[in-house]
Protein backbone atom coordinates (compact mmCIF):
# COMPACT_ATOMS: atom_id res chain seq x y z
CA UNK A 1 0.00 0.00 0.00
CA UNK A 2 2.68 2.20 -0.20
CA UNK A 3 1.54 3.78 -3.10
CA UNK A 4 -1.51 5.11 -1.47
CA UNK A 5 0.79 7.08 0.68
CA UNK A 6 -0.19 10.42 -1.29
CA UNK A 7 -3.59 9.66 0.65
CA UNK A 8 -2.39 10.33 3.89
CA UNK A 9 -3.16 13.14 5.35
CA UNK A 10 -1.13 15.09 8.24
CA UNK A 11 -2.99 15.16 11.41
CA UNK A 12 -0.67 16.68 13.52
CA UNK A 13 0.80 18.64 11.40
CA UNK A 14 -2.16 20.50 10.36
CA UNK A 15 -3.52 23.54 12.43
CA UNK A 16 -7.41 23.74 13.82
CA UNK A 17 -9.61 25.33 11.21
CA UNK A 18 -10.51 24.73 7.61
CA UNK A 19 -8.45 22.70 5.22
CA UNK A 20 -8.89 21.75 1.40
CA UNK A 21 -7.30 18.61 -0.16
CA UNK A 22 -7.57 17.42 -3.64
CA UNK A 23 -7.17 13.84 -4.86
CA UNK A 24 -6.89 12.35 -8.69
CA UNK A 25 -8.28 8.72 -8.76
CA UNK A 26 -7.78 6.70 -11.88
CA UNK A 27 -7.60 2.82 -12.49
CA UNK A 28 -4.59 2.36 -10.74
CA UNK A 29 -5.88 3.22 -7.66
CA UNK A 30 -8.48 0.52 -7.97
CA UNK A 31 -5.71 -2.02 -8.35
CA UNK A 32 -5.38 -1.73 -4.26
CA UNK A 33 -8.27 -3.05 -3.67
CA UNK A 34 -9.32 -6.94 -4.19
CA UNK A 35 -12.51 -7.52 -6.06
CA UNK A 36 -12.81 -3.70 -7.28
CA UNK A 37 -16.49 -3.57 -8.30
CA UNK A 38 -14.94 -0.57 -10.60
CA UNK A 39 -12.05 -1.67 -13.05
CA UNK A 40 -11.13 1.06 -15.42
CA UNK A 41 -12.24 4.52 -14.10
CA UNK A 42 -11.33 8.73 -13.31
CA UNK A 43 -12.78 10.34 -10.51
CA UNK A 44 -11.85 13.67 -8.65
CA UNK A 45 -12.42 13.87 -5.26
CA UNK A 46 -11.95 16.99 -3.28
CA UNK A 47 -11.89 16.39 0.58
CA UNK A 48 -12.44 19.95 3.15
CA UNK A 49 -11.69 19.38 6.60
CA UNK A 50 -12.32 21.32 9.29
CA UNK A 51 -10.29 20.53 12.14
CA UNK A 52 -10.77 21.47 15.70
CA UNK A 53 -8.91 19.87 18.79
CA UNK A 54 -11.22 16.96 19.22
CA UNK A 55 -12.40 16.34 15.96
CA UNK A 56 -12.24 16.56 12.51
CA UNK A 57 -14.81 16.97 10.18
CA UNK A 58 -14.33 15.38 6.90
CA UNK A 59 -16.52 16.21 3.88
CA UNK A 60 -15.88 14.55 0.39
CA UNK A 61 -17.05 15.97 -2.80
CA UNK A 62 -16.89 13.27 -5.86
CA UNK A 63 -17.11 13.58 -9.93
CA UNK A 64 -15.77 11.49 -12.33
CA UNK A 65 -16.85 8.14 -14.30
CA UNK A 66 -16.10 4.46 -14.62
CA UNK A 67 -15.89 2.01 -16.82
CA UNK A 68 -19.24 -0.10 -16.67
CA UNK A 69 -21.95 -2.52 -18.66
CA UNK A 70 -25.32 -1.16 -19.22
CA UNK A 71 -27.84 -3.14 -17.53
CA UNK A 72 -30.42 -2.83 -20.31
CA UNK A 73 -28.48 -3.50 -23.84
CA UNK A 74 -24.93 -4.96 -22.09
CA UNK A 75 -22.73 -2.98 -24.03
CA UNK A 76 -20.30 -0.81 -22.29
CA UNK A 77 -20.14 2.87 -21.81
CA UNK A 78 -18.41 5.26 -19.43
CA UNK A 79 -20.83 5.39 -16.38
CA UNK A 80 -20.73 9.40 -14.88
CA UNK A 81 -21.41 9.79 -11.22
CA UNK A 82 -20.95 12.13 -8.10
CA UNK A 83 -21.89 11.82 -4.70
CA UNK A 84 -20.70 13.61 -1.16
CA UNK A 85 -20.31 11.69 1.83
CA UNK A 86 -18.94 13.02 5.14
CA UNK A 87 -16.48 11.52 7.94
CA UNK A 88 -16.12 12.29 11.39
CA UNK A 89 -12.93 11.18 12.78
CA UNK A 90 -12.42 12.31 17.18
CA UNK A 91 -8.89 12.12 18.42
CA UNK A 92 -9.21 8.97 21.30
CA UNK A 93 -8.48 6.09 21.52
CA UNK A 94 -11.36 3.25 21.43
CA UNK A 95 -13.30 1.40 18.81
CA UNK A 96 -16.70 3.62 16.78
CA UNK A 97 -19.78 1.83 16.78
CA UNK A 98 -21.34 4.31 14.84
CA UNK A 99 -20.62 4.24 10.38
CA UNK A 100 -19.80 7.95 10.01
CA UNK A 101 -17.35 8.27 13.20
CA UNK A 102 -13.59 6.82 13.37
CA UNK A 103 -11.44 7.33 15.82
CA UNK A 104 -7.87 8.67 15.56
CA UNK A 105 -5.13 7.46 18.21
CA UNK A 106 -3.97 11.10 19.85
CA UNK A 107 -0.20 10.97 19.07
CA UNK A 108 -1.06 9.61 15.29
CA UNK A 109 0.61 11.97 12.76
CA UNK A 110 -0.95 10.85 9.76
CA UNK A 111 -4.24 9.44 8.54
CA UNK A 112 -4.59 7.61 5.07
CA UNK A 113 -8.63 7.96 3.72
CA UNK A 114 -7.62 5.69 0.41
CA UNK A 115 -10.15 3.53 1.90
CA UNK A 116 -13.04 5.85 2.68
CA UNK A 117 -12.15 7.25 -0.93
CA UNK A 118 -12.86 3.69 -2.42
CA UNK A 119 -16.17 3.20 -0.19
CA UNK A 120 -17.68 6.77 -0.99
CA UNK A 121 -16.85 6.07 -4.82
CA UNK A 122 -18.48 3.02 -4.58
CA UNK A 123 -21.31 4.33 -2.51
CA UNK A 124 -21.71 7.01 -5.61
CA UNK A 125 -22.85 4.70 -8.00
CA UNK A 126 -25.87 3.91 -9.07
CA UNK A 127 -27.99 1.10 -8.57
CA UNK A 128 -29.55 0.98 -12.22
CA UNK A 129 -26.31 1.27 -14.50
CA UNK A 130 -27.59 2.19 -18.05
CA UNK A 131 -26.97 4.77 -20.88
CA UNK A 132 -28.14 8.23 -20.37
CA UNK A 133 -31.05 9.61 -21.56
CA UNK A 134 -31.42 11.62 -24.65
CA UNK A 135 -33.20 15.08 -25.34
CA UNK A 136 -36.74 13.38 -25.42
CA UNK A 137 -36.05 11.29 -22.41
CA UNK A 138 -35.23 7.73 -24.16
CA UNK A 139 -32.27 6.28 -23.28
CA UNK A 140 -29.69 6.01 -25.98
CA UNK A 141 -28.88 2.32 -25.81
CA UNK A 142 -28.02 0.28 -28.56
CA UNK A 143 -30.78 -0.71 -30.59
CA UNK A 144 -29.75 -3.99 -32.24
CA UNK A 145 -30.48 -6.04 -29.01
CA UNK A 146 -33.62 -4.65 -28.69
CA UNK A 147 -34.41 -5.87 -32.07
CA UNK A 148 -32.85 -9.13 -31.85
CA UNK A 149 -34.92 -9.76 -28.58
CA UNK A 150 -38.05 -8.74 -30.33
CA UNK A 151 -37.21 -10.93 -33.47
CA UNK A 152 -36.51 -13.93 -31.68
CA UNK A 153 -39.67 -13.19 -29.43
CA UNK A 154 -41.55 -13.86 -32.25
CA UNK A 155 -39.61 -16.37 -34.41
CA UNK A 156 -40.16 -18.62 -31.76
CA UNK A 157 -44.08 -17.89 -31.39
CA UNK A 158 -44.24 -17.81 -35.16
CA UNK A 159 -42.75 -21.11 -35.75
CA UNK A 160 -45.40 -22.93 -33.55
CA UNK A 161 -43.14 -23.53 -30.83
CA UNK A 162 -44.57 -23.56 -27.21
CA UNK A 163 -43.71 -20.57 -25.62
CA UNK A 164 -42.23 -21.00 -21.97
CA UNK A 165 -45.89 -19.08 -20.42
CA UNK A 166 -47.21 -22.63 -22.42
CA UNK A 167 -44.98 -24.73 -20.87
CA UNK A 168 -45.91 -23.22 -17.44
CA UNK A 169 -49.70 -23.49 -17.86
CA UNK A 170 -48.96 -27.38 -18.74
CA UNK A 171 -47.48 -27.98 -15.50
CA UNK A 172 -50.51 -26.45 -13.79
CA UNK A 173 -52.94 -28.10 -15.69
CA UNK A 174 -51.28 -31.23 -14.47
CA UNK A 175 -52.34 -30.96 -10.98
C-alpha cells in the first residue's frame, strides 16, 4: 500500500480550522483493492476538513466516471457519477460503533482515507447502470439487441413452438 501514501493526510501537522485537499483517482488506484467492483475509471475527489482539537470533520465531494456494462443492452459505456459523503474522525483512543465516526489514536501523525475514498466512490454509484437519456427522455442504448430480442420473441411464437408461459400453464394443468 505504499503507493496510497499520497492519501495520507497530516494530522498533527495540520492547524485547527478549515483545510482543502484534492485527490486524482484513476484505475490504478483501484488495483489496491481486491474484487474492485470498478475496473477502469477517473474520478476527482476533493476532501475539506475542518479541524478542531477533538475532531475533525471530513466532507468529500466526488465527480468522475467508470468504466461499466449497461444493464439494459450490455454494451459498455463510461458510467458518470458524483456523490458527497462526510467523515467524522475524534482524536481517542477506542473502537466507533457508529458508520460515520472513526477514531484517531492522539499521538497519530498521519491518517490515510484511500479507503473511505474507495467506499464513498463506490457508494456514488448507481444502482440501475444504463446509458443516459437523450433530449426526449429515451435512453440512448443500442438498438440492435432490442431488435434481436423482439425478433426472436416472435420467431419462436411464429414457428409454432410452445412458448415457456405454455410450458408453465402445462405444468398447472397437471395438478
Amino acid at each position: 500500500m505504499e503507493s496510497l501514501k499520497q492519501f495520507s493526510i497530516p494530522v498533527r501537522g495540520i492547524g485547527i480550522g478549515l483545510h482543502k485537499f484534492d485527490f486524482q483517482i484513476d484505475s490504478e488506484f483501484f488495483e489496491h483493492f481486491a474484487d474492485s467492483i470498478i475496473q477502469e475509471g477517473n474520478f476527482k475527489v476533493q476532501l475539506e476538513i475542518f479541524k478542531s482539537e477533538t475532531m475533525m470533520d471530513m466532507d468529500y465531494g466526488i465527480t468522475g466516471s467508470f468504466r461499466t456494462v449497461c444493464d439494459r443492452c450490455l454494451q459498455p459505456f463510461d458510467l458518470a457519477c458524483e456523490g458527497s459523503h462526510q467523515l467524522i474522525a475524534k482524536f481517542k483512543e477506542g473502537e466507533s460503533t457508529e458508520a460515520e465516526i472513526v477514531f484517531i489514536h492522539p499521538l497519530e501523525h498521519e491518517f490515510n482515507v484511500a479507503q473511505y475514498i474507495y467506499e464513498f466512490i463506490c457508494l456514488s454509484i448507481p444502482m440501475i447502470k444504463s446509458h443516459p437519456l437523450d433530449e426526449e427522455g429515451e435512453p440512448t442504448c443500442e438498438v440492435d439487441i432490442f431488435d434481436y430480442l423482439e425478433n426472436d420473441d416472435e420467431e419462436q411464437t411464429e414457428e409454432g413452438k410452445p412458448s415457456v408461459w405454455d410450458a408453465l400453464k402445462d405444468l398447472k394443468k397437471k395438478d
